[in-house]
C-alpha atoms as a PDB file:
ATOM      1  CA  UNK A   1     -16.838 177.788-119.527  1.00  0.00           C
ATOM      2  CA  UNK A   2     -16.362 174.337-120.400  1.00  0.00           C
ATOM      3  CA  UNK A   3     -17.007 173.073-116.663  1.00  0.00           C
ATOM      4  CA  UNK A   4     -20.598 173.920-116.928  1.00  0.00           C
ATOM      5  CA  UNK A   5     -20.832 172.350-120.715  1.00  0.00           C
ATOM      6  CA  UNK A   6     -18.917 169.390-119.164  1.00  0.00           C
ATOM      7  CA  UNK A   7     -21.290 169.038-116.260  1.00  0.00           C
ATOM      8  CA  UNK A   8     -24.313 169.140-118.037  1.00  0.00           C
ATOM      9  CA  UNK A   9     -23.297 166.463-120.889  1.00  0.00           C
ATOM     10  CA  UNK A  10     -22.185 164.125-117.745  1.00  0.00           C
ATOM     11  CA  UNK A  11     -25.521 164.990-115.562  1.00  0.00           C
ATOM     12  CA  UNK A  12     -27.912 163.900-119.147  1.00  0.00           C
ATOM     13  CA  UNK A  13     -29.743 160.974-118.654  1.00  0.00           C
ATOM     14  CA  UNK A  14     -29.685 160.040-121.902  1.00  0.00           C
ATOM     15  CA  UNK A  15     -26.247 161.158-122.994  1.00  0.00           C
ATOM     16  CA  UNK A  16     -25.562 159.493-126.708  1.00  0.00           C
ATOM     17  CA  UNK A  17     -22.015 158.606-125.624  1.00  0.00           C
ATOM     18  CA  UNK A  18     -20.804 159.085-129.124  1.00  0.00           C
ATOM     19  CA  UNK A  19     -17.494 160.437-128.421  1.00  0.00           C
ATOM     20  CA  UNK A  20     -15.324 161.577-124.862  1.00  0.00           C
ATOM     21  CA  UNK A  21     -17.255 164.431-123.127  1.00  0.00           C
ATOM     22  CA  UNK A  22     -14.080 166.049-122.792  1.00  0.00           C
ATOM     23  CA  UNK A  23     -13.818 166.596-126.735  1.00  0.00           C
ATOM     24  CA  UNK A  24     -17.547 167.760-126.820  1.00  0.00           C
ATOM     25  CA  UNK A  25     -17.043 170.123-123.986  1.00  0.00           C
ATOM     26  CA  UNK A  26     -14.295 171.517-125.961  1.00  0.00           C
ATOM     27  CA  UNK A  27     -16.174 171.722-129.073  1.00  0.00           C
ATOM     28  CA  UNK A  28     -19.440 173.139-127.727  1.00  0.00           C
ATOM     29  CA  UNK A  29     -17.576 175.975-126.341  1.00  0.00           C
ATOM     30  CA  UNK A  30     -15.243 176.887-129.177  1.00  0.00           C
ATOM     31  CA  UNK A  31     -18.815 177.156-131.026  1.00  0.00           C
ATOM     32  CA  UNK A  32     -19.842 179.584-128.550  1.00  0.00           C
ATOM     33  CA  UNK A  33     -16.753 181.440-128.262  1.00  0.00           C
ATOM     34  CA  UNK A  34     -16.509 181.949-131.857  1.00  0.00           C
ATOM     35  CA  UNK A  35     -19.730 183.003-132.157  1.00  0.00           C
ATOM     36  CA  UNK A  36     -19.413 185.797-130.135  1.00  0.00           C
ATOM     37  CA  UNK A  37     -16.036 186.824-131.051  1.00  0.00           C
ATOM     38  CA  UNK A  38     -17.728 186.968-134.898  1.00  0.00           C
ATOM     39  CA  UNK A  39     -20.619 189.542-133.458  1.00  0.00           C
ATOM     40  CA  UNK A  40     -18.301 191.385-131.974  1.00  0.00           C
ATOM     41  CA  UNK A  41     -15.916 191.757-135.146  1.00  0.00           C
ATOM     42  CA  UNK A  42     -18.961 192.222-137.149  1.00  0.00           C
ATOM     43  CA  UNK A  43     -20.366 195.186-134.953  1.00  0.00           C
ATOM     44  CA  UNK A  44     -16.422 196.194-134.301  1.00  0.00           C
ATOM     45  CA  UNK A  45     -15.613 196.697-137.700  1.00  0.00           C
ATOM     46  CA  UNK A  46     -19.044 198.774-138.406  1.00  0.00           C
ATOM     47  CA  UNK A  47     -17.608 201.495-136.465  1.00  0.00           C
ATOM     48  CA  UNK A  48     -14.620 201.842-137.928  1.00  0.00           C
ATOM     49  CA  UNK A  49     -13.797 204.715-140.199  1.00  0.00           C
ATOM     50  CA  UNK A  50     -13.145 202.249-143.089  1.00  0.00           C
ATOM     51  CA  UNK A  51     -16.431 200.317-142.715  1.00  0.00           C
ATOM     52  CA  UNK A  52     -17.197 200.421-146.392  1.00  0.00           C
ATOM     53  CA  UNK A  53     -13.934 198.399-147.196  1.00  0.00           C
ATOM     54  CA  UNK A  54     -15.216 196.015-144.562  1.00  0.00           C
ATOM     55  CA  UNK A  55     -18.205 194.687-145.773  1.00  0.00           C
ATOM     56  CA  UNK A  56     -17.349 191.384-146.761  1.00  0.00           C
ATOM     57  CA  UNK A  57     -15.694 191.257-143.759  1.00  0.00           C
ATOM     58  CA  UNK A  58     -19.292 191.755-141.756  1.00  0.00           C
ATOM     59  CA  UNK A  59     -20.849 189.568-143.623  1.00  0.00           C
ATOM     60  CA  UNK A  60     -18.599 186.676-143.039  1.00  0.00           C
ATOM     61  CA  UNK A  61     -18.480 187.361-139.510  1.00  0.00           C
ATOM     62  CA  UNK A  62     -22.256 187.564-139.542  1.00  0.00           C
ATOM     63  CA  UNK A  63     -22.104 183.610-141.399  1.00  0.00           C
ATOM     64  CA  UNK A  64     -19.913 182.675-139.291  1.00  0.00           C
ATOM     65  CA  UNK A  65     -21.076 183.597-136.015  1.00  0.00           C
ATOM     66  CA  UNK A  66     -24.700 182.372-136.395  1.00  0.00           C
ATOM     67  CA  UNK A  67     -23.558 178.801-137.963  1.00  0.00           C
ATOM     68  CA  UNK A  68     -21.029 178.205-134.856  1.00  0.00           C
ATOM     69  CA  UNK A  69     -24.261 179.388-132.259  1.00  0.00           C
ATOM     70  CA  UNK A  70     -26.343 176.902-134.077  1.00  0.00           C
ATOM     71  CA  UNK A  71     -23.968 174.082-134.238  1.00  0.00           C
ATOM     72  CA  UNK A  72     -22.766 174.743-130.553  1.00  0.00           C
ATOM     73  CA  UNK A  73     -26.236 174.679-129.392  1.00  0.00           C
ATOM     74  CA  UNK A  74     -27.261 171.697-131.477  1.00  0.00           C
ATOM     75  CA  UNK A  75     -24.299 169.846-129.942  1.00  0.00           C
ATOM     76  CA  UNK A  76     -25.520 170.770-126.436  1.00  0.00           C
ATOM     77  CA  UNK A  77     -28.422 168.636-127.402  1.00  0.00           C
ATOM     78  CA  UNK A  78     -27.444 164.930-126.274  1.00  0.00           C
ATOM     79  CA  UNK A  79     -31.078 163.463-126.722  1.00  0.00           C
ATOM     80  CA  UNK A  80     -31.906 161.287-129.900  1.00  0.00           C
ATOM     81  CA  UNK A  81     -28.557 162.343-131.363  1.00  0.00           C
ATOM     82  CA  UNK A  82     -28.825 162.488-135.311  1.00  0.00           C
ATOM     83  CA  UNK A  83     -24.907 161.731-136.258  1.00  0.00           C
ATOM     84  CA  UNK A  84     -26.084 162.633-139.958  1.00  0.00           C
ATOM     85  CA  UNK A  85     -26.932 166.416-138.875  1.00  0.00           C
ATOM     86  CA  UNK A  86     -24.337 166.587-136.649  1.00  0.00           C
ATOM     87  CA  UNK A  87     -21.473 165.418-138.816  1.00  0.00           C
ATOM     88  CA  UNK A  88     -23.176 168.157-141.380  1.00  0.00           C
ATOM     89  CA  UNK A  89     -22.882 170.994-139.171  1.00  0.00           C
ATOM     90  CA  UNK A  90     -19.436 170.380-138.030  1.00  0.00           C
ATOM     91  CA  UNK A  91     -18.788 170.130-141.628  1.00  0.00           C
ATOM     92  CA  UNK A  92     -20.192 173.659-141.999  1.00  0.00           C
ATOM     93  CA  UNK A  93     -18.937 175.236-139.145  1.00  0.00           C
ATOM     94  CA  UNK A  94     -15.571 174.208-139.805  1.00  0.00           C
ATOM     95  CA  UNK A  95     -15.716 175.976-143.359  1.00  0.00           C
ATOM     96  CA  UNK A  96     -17.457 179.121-142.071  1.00  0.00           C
ATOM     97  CA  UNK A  97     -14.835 179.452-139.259  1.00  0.00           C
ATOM     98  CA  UNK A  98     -11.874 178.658-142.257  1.00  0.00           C
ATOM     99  CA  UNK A  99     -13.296 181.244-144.486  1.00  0.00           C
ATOM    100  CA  UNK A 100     -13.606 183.922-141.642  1.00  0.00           C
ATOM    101  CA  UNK A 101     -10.399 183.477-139.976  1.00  0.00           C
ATOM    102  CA  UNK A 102      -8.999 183.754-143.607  1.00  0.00           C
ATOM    103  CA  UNK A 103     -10.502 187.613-144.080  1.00  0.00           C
ATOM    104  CA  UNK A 104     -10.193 188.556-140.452  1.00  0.00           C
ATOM    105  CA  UNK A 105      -6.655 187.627-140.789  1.00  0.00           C
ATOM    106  CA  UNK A 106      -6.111 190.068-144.077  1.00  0.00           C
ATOM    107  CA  UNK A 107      -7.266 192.979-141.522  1.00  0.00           C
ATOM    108  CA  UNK A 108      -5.425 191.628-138.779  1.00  0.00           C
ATOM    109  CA  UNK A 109      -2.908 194.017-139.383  1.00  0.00           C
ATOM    110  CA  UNK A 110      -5.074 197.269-139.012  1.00  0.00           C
ATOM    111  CA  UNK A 111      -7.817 195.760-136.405  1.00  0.00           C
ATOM    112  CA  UNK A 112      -7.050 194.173-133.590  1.00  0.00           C
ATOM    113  CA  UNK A 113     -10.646 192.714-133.203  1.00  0.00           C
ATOM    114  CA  UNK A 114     -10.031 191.244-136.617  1.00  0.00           C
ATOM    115  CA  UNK A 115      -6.982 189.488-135.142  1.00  0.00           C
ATOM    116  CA  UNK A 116      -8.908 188.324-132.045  1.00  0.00           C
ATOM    117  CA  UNK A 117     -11.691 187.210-134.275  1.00  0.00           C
ATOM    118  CA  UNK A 118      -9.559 185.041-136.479  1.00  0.00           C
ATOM    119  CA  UNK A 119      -7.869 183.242-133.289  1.00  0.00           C
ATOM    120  CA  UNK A 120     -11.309 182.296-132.301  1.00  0.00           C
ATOM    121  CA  UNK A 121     -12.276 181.132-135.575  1.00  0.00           C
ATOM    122  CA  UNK A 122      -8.951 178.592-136.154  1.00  0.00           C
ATOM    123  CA  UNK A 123      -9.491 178.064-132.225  1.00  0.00           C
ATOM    124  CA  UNK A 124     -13.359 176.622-133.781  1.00  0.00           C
ATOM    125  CA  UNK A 125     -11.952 175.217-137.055  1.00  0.00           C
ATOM    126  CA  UNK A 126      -9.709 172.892-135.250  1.00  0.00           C
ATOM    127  CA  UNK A 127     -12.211 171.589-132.332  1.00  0.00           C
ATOM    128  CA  UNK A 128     -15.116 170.912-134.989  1.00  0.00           C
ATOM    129  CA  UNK A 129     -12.252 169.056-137.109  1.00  0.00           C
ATOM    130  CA  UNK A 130     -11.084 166.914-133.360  1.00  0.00           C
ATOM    131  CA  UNK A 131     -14.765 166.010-132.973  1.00  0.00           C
ATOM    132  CA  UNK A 132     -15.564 165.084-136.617  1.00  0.00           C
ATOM    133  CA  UNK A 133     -12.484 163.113-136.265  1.00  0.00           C
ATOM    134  CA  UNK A 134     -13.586 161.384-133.011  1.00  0.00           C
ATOM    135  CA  UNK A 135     -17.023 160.442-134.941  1.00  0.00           C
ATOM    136  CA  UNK A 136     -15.492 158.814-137.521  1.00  0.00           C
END
């Protein structure tokens, strides 16, 4: 995946140059990743037998998921780069993908898409905190 998010932040015209494509690329599609491994837990752990006990567990996936789309897709966006919002959102996604991997991991055990789900997240955590690093 990250050939096509690499080739598209080197073919911008106006790429903002902020930090090495390579560490964008990487970022943008640990966002993306995550975010679908979070639906997937989410609608994953809905059919399980024990879905009730799972509910904080959905909704954190749910968080999750839709603040590592946005940031993913907002990094995508090398035009007029704001380093304000962008610093913001890794900020965010980094916490969302902390606090999910954190209750995916205490089902882990039981659910294997709860254990797939959490390597995705720390997979996120740790790109967003690379590229927050690089900004700096």
């Amino acid at each position: 995946m990250t050939h096509h998010i690499s080739a598209m932040i080197e073919s911008h015209p106006r790429a903002t140059g902020l930090v090495d494509n390579e560490g964008l690329a990487e970022c943008i599609a640990a966002c993306l990743e995550c975010a679908q491994a979070c639906s997937a837990c989410a609608d994953a752990c809905l059919g399980e037998d024990m879905v009730a006990d799972l509910t904080a567990c959905i909704r954190t996936d749910l968080d999750c998921a839709d603040i590592c789309h946005t940031t993913g897709t907002i990094l995508s966006r090398q035009t007029d780069t704001n380093t304000e919002i962008v610093r913001a959102l890794l900020e965010a996604c980094r916490t969302a993908c902390g606090v999910c991997a954190e209750d995916c991991e205490h089902h882990a055990g039981m659910h294997e898409h709860c254990r797939i789900c959490a390597e995705a997240c720390r997979r996120c955590e740790s790109a967003c905190t690379a590229l927050l690093a690089a900004l700096t």
